[in-house]
C-alpha atoms as a PDB file:
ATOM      1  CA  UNK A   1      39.826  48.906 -15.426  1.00  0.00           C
ATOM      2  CA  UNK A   2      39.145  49.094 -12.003  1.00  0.00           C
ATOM      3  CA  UNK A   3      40.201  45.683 -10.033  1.00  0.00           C
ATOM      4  CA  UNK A   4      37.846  44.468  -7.698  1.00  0.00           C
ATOM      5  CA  UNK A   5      40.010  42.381  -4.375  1.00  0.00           C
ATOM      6  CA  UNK A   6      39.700  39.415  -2.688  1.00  0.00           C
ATOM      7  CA  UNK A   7      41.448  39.463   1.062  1.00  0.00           C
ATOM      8  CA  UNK A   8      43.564  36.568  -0.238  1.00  0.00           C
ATOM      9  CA  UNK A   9      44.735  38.179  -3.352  1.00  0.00           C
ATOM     10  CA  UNK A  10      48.485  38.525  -3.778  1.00  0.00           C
ATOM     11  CA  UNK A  11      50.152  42.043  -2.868  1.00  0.00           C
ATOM     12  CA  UNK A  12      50.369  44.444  -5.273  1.00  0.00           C
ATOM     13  CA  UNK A  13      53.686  45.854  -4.742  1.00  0.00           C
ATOM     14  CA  UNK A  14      53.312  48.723  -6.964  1.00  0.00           C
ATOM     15  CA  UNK A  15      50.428  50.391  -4.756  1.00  0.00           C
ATOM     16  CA  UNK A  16      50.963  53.041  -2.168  1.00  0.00           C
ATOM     17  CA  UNK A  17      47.219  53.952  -1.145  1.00  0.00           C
ATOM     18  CA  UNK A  18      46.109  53.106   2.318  1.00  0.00           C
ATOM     19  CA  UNK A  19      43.324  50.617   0.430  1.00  0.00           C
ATOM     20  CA  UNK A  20      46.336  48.519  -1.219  1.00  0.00           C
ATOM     21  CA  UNK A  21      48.777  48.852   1.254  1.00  0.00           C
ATOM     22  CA  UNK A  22      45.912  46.979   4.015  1.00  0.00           C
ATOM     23  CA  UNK A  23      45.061  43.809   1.781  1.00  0.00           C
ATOM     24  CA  UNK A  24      49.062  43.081   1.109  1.00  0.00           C
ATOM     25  CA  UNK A  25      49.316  42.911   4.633  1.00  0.00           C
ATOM     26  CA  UNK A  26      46.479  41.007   5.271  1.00  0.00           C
ATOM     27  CA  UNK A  27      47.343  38.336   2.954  1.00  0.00           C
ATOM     28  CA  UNK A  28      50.432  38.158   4.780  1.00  0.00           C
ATOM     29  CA  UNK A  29      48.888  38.083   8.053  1.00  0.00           C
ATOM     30  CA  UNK A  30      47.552  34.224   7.214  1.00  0.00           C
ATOM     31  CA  UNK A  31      50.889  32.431   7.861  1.00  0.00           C
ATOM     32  CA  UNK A  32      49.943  32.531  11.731  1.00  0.00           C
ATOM     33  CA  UNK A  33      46.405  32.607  11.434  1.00  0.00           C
ATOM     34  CA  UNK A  34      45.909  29.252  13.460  1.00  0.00           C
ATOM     35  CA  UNK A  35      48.351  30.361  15.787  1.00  0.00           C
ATOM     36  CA  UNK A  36      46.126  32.957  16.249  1.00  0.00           C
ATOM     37  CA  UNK A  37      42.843  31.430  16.672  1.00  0.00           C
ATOM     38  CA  UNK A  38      44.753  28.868  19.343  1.00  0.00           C
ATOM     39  CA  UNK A  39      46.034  31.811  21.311  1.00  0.00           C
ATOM     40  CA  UNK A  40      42.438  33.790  21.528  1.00  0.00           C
ATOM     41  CA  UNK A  41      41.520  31.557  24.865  1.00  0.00           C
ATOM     42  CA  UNK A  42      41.380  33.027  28.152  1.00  0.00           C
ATOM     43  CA  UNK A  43      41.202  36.468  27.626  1.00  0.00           C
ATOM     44  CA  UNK A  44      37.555  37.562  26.641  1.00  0.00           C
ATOM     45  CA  UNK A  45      35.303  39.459  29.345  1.00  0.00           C
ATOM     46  CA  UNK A  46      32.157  38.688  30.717  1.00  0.00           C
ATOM     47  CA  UNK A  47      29.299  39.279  28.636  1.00  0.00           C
ATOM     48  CA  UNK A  48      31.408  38.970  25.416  1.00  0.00           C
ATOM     49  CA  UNK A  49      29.639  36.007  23.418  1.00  0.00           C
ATOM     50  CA  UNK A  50      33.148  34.398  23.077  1.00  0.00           C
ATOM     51  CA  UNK A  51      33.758  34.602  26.972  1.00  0.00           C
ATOM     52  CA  UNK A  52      35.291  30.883  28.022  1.00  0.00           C
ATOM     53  CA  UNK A  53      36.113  29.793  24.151  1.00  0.00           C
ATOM     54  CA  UNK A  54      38.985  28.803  22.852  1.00  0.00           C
ATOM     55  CA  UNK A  55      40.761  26.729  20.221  1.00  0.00           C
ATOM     56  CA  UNK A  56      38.484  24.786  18.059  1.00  0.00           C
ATOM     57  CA  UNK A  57      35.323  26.123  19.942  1.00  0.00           C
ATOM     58  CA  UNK A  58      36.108  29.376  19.211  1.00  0.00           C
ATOM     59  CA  UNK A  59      36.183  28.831  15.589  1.00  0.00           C
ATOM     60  CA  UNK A  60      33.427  26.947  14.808  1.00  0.00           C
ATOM     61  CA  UNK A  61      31.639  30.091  16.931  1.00  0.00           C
ATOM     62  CA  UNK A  62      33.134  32.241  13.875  1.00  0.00           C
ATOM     63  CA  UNK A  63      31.993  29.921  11.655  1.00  0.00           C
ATOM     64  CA  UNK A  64      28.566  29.041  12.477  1.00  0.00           C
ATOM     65  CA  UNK A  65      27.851  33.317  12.913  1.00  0.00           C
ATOM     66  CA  UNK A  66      26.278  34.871  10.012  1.00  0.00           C
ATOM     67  CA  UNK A  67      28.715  35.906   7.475  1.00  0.00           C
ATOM     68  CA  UNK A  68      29.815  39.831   7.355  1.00  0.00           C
ATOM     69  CA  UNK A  69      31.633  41.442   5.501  1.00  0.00           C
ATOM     70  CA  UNK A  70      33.821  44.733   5.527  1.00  0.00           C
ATOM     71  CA  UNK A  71      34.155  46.274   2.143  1.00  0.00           C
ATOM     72  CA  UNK A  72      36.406  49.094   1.170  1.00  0.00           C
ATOM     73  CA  UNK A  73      35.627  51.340  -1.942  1.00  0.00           C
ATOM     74  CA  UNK A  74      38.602  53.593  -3.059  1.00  0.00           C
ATOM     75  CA  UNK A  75      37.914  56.174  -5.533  1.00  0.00           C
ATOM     76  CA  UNK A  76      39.604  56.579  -8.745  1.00  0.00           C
ATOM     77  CA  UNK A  77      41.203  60.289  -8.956  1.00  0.00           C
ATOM     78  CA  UNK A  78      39.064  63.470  -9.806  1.00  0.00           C
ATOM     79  CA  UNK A  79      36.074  61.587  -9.513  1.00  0.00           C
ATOM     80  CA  UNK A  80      34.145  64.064  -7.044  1.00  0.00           C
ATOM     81  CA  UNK A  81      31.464  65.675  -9.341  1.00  0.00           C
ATOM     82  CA  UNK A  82      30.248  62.184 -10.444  1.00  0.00           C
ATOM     83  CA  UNK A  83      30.338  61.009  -6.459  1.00  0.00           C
ATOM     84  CA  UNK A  84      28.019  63.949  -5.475  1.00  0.00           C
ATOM     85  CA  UNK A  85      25.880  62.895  -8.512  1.00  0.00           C
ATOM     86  CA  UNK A  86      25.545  59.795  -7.693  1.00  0.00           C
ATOM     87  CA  UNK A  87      25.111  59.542  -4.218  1.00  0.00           C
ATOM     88  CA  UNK A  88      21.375  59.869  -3.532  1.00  0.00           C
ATOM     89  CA  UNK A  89      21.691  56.810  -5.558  1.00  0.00           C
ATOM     90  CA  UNK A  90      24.148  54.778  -3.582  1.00  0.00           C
ATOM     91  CA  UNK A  91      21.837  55.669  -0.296  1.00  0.00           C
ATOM     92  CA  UNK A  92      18.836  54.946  -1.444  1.00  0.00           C
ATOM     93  CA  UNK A  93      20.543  51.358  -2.736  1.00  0.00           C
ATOM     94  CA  UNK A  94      21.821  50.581   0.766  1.00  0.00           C
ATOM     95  CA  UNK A  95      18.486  51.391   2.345  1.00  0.00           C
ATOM     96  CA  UNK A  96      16.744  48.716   0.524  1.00  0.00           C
ATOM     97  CA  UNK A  97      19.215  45.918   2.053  1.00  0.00           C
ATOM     98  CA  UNK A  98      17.554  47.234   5.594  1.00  0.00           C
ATOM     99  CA  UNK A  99      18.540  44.979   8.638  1.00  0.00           C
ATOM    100  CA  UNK A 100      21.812  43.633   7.170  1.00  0.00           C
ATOM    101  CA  UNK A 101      23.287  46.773   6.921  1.00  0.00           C
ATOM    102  CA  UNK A 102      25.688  47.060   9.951  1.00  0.00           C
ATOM    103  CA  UNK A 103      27.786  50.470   8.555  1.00  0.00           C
ATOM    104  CA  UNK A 104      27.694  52.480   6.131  1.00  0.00           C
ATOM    105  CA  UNK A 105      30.154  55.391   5.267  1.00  0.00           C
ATOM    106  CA  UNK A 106      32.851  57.368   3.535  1.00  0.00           C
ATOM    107  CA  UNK A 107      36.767  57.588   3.651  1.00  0.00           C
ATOM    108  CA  UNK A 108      37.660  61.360   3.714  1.00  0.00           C
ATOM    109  CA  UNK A 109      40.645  63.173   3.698  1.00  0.00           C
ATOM    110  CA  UNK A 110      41.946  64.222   7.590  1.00  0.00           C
ATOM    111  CA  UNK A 111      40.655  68.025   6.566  1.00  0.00           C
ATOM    112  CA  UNK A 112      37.674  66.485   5.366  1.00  0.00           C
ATOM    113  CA  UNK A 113      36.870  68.246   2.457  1.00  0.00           C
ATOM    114  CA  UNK A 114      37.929  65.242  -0.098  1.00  0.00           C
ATOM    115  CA  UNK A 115      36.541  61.853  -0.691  1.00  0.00           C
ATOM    116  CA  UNK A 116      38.749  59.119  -1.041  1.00  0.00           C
ATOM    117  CA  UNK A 117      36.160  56.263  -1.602  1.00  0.00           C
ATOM    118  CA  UNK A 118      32.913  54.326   0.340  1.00  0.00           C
ATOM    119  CA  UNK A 119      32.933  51.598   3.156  1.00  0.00           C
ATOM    120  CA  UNK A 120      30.062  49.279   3.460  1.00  0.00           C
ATOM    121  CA  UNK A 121      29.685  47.017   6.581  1.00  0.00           C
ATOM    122  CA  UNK A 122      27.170  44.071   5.981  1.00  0.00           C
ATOM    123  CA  UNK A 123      25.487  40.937   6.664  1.00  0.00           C
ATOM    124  CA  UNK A 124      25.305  38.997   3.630  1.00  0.00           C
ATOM    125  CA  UNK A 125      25.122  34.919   3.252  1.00  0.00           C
ATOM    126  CA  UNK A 126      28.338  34.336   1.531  1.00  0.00           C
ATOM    127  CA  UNK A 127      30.613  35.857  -0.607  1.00  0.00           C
ATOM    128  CA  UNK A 128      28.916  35.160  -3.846  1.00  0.00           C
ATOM    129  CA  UNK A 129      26.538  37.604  -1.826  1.00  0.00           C
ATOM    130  CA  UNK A 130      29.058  39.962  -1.187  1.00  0.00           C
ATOM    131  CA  UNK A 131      29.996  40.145  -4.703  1.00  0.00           C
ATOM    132  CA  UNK A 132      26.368  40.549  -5.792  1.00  0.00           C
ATOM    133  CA  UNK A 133      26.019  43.872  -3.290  1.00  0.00           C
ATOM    134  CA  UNK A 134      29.391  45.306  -5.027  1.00  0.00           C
ATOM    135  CA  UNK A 135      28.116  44.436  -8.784  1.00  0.00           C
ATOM    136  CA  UNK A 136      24.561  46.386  -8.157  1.00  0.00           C
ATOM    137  CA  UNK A 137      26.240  49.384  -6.311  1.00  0.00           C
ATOM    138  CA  UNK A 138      25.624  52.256  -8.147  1.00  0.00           C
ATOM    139  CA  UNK A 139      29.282  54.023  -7.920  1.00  0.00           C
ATOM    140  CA  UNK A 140      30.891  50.643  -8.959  1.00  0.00           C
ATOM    141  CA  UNK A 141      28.202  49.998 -11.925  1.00  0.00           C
ATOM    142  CA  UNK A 142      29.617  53.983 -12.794  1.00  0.00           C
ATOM    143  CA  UNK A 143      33.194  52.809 -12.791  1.00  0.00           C
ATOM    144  CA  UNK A 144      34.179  54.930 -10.400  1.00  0.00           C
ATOM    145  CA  UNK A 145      36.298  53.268  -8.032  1.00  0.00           C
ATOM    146  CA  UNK A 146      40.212  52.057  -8.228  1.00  0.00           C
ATOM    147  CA  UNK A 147      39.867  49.072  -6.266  1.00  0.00           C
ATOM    148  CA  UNK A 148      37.256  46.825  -3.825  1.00  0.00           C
ATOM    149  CA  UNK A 149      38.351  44.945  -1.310  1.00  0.00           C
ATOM    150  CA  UNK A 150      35.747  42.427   0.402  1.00  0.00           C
ATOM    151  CA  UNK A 151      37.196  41.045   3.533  1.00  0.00           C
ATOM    152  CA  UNK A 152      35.296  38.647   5.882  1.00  0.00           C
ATOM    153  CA  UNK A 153      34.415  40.006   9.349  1.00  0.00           C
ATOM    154  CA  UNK A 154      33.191  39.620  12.328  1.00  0.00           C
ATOM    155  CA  UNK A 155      30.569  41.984  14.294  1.00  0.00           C
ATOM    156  CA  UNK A 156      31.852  41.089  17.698  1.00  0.00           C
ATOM    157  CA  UNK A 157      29.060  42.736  19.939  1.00  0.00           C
ATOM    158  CA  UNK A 158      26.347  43.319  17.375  1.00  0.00           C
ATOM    159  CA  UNK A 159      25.794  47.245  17.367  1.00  0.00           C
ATOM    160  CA  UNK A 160      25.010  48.877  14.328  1.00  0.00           C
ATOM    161  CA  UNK A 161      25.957  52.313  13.195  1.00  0.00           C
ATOM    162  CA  UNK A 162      21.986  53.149  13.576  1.00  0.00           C
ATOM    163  CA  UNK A 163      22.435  52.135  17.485  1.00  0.00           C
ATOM    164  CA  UNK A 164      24.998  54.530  18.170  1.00  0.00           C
ATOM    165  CA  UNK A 165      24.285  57.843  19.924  1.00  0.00           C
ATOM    166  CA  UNK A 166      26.250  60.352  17.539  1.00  0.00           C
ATOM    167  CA  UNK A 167      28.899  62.781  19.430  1.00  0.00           C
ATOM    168  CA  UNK A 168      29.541  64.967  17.057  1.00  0.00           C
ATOM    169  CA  UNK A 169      33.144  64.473  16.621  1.00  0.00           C
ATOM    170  CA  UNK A 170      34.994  63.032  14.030  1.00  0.00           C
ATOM    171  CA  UNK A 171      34.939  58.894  13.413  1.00  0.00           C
ATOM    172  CA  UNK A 172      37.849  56.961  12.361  1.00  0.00           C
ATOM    173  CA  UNK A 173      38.520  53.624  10.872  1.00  0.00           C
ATOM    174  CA  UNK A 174      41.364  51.621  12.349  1.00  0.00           C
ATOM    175  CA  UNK A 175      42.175  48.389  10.688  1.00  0.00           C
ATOM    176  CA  UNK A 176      45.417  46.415   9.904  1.00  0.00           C
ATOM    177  CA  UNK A 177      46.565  42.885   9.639  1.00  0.00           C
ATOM    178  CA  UNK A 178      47.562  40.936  13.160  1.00  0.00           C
ATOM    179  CA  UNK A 179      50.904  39.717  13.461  1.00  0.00           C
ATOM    180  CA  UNK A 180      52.763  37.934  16.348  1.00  0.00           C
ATOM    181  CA  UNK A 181      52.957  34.752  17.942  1.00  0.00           C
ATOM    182  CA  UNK A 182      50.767  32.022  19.491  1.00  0.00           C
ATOM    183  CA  UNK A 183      51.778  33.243  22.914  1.00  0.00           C
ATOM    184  CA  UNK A 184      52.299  37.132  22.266  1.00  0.00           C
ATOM    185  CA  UNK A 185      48.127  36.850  22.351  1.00  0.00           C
ATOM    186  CA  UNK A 186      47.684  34.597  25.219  1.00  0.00           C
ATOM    187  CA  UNK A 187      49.644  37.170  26.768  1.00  0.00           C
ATOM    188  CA  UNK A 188      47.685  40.291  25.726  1.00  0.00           C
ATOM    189  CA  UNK A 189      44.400  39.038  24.805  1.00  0.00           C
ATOM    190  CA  UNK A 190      42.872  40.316  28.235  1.00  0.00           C
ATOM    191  CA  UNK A 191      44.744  43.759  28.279  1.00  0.00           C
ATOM    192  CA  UNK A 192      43.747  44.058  25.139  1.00  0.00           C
ATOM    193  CA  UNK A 193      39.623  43.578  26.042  1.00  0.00           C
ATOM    194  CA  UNK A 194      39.803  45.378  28.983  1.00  0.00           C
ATOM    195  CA  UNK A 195      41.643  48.813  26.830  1.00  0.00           C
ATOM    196  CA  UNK A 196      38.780  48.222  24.771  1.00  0.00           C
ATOM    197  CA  UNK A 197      35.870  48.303  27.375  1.00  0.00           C
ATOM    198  CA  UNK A 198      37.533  51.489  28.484  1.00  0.00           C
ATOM    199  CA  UNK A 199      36.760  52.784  25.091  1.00  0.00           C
ATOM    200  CA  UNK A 200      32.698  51.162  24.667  1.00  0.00           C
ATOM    201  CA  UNK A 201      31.425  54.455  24.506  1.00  0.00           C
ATOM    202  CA  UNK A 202      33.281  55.500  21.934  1.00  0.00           C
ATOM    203  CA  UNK A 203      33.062  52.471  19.207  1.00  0.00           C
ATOM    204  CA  UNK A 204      30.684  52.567  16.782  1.00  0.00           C
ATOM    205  CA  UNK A 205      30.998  48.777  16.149  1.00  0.00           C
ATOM    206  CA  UNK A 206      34.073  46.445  15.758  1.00  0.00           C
ATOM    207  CA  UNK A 207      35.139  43.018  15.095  1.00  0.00           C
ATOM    208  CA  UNK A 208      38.128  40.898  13.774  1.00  0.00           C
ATOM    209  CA  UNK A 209      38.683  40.664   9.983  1.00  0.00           C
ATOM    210  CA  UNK A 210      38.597  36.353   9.185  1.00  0.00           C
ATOM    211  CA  UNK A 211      39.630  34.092   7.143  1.00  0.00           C
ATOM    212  CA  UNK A 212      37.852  33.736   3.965  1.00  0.00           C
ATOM    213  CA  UNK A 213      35.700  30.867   6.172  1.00  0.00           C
ATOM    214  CA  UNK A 214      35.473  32.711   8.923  1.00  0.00           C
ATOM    215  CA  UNK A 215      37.271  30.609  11.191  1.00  0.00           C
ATOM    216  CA  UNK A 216      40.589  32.139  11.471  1.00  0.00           C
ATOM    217  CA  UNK A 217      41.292  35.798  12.895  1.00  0.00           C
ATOM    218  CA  UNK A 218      43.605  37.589  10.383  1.00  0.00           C
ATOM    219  CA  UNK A 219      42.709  41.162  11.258  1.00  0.00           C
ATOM    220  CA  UNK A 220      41.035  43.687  12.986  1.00  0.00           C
ATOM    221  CA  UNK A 221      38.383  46.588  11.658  1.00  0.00           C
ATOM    222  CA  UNK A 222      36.522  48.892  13.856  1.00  0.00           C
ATOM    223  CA  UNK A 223      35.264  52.467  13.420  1.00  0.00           C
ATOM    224  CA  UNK A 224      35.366  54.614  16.658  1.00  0.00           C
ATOM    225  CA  UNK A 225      34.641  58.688  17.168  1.00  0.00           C
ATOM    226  CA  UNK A 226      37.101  60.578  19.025  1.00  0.00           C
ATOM    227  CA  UNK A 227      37.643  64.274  18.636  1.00  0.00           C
ATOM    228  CA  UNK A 228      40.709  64.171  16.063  1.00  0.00           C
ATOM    229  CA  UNK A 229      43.402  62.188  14.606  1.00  0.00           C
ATOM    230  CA  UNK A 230      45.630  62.996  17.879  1.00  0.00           C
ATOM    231  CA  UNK A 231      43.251  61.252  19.664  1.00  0.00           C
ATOM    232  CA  UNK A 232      42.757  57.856  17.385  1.00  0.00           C
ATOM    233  CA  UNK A 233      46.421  57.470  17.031  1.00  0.00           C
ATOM    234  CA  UNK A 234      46.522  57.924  20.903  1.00  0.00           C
ATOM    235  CA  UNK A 235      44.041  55.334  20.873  1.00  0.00           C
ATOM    236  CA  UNK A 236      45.720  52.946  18.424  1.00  0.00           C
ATOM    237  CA  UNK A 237      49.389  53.282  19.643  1.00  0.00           C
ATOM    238  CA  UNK A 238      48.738  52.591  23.381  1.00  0.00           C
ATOM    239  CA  UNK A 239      46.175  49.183  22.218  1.00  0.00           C
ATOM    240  CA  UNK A 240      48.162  46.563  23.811  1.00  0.00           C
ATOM    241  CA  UNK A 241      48.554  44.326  20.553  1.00  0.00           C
ATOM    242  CA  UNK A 242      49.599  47.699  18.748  1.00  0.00           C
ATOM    243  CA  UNK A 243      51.910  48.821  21.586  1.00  0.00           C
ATOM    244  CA  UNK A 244      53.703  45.541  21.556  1.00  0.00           C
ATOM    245  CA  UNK A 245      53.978  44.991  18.103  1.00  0.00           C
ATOM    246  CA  UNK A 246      50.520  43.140  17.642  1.00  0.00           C
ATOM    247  CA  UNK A 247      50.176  45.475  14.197  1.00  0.00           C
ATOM    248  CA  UNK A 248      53.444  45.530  12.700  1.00  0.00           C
ATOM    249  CA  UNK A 249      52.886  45.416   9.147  1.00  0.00           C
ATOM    250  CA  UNK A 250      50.521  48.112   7.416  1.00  0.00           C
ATOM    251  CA  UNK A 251      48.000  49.473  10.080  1.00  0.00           C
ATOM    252  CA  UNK A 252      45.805  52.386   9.180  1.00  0.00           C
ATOM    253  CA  UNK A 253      43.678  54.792  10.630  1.00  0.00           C
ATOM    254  CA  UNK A 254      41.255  56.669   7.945  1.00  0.00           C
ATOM    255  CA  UNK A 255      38.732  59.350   8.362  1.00  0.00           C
ATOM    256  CA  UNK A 256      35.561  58.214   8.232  1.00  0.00           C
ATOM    257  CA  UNK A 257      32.115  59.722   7.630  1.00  0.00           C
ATOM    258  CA  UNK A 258      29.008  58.714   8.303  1.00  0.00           C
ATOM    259  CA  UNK A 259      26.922  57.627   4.761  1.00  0.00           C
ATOM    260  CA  UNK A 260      23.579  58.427   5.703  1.00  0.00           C
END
């Protein structure tokens, strides 16, 4: 029976896939979270809509933002015949939510001939709303996925995947649970915004994962196109959380594909 995830459910030890392994980390990830939110001052650009907040201003900014929501779809084995046949079905579905669709797409294998399971990036009122958009979805109402996990996120600049002007390469997703200390990010906050506006060009959207009420930054989740996995691990590794240990519990990169 396939289990459907909350971000705050407990680990399941058992589980090897890149799908499980992410949510045990990110339910460890909220021992520090406050740290976290305390040590996000300072560093943000100009032009980013956090710019100058900090502390408790910058979490009742996450709070008072529309909810959003990252959810993460993995496939029960040999289920590729009933994915094809079903996926006019699951487009058609996310077309009707319109605007508050932010992302929609597929986890692939790195050769990408195999389907591993569906992401879905949206805008959605609350969770009860989330869990409404995972009930009517027509590959869950099939049974054919292993897991769901719905994790709370954050759109950080606003773009959409229809905004983005396509490359042609191959998109990733890179997400993980945060770890480190109150100052670790006061000291790498800025680094860590200006390695990203080195890479604007190249994100397709991204924001922190949050706490279940948004206030608390537990996480990170961001799809980018680069032209192979060389080049997103390159991109990962030399991040300055990631390079100084920002990600040290159960980071992945994925293979992405674009849905519609």
């Amino acid at each position: 029976m396939m289990r459907l995830h909350v971000a705050a459910s407990a680990p399941d030890l058992a589980c090897s896939d890149p799908g499980c392994a992410l949510a045990a980390g990110l339910t460890g990830a909220r021992m520090w979270r406050r740290d976290m939110s305390e040590g996000e001052a300072g560093g943000y650009l100009p032009g980013d809509p956090r710019y100058g907040l900090s502390g408790e201003a910058l979490r009742n900014y996450y709070r008072t933002k529309p909810a959003e929501w990252a959810i993460y779809c993995w496939d029960k084995p040999a289920m590729e015949a009933a994915r094809r046949a079903l996926l006019a079905e699951q487009k058609a579905y996310v077309k009707n939510f319109g605007a508050r669709v932010i992302g929609y797409g597929h986890f692939v294998s790195d050769d990408g001939r195999a389907a591993l399971g569906t992401s879905f990036f949206m805008q959605l009122d609350d969770r009860a709303a989330a869990d409404a958009f995972v009930a009517g979805e027509p590959l869950h109402k099939a049974g054919l996925y292993a897991r769901v996990e719905i994790h709370r996120w954050s759109n950080s600049f606003g773009k959409r995947q229809a905004d983005y002007r396509r490359k042609g390469m191959q998109q990733f997703l890179c997400t993980g649970p945060k770890t480190g200390t109150l100052e670790f990010f006061r000291t790498h906050l800025n680094a860590h915004e200006k390695y990203f506006a080195s890479y604007a060009d190249s994100f397709i959207f991204r924001g922190p994962i949050r706490s279940a009420d948004g206030s608390d930054n537990i996480g990170t989740a961001l799809l980018l196109e680069l032209p192979d996995r060389a080049a997103a691990e390159a991109f990962w590794n030399n991040e300055p959380f990631a390079k100084n240990g920002g990600y040290a519990r159960d980071a992945r990169i994925i293979r992405w594909v674009f849905g519609d």
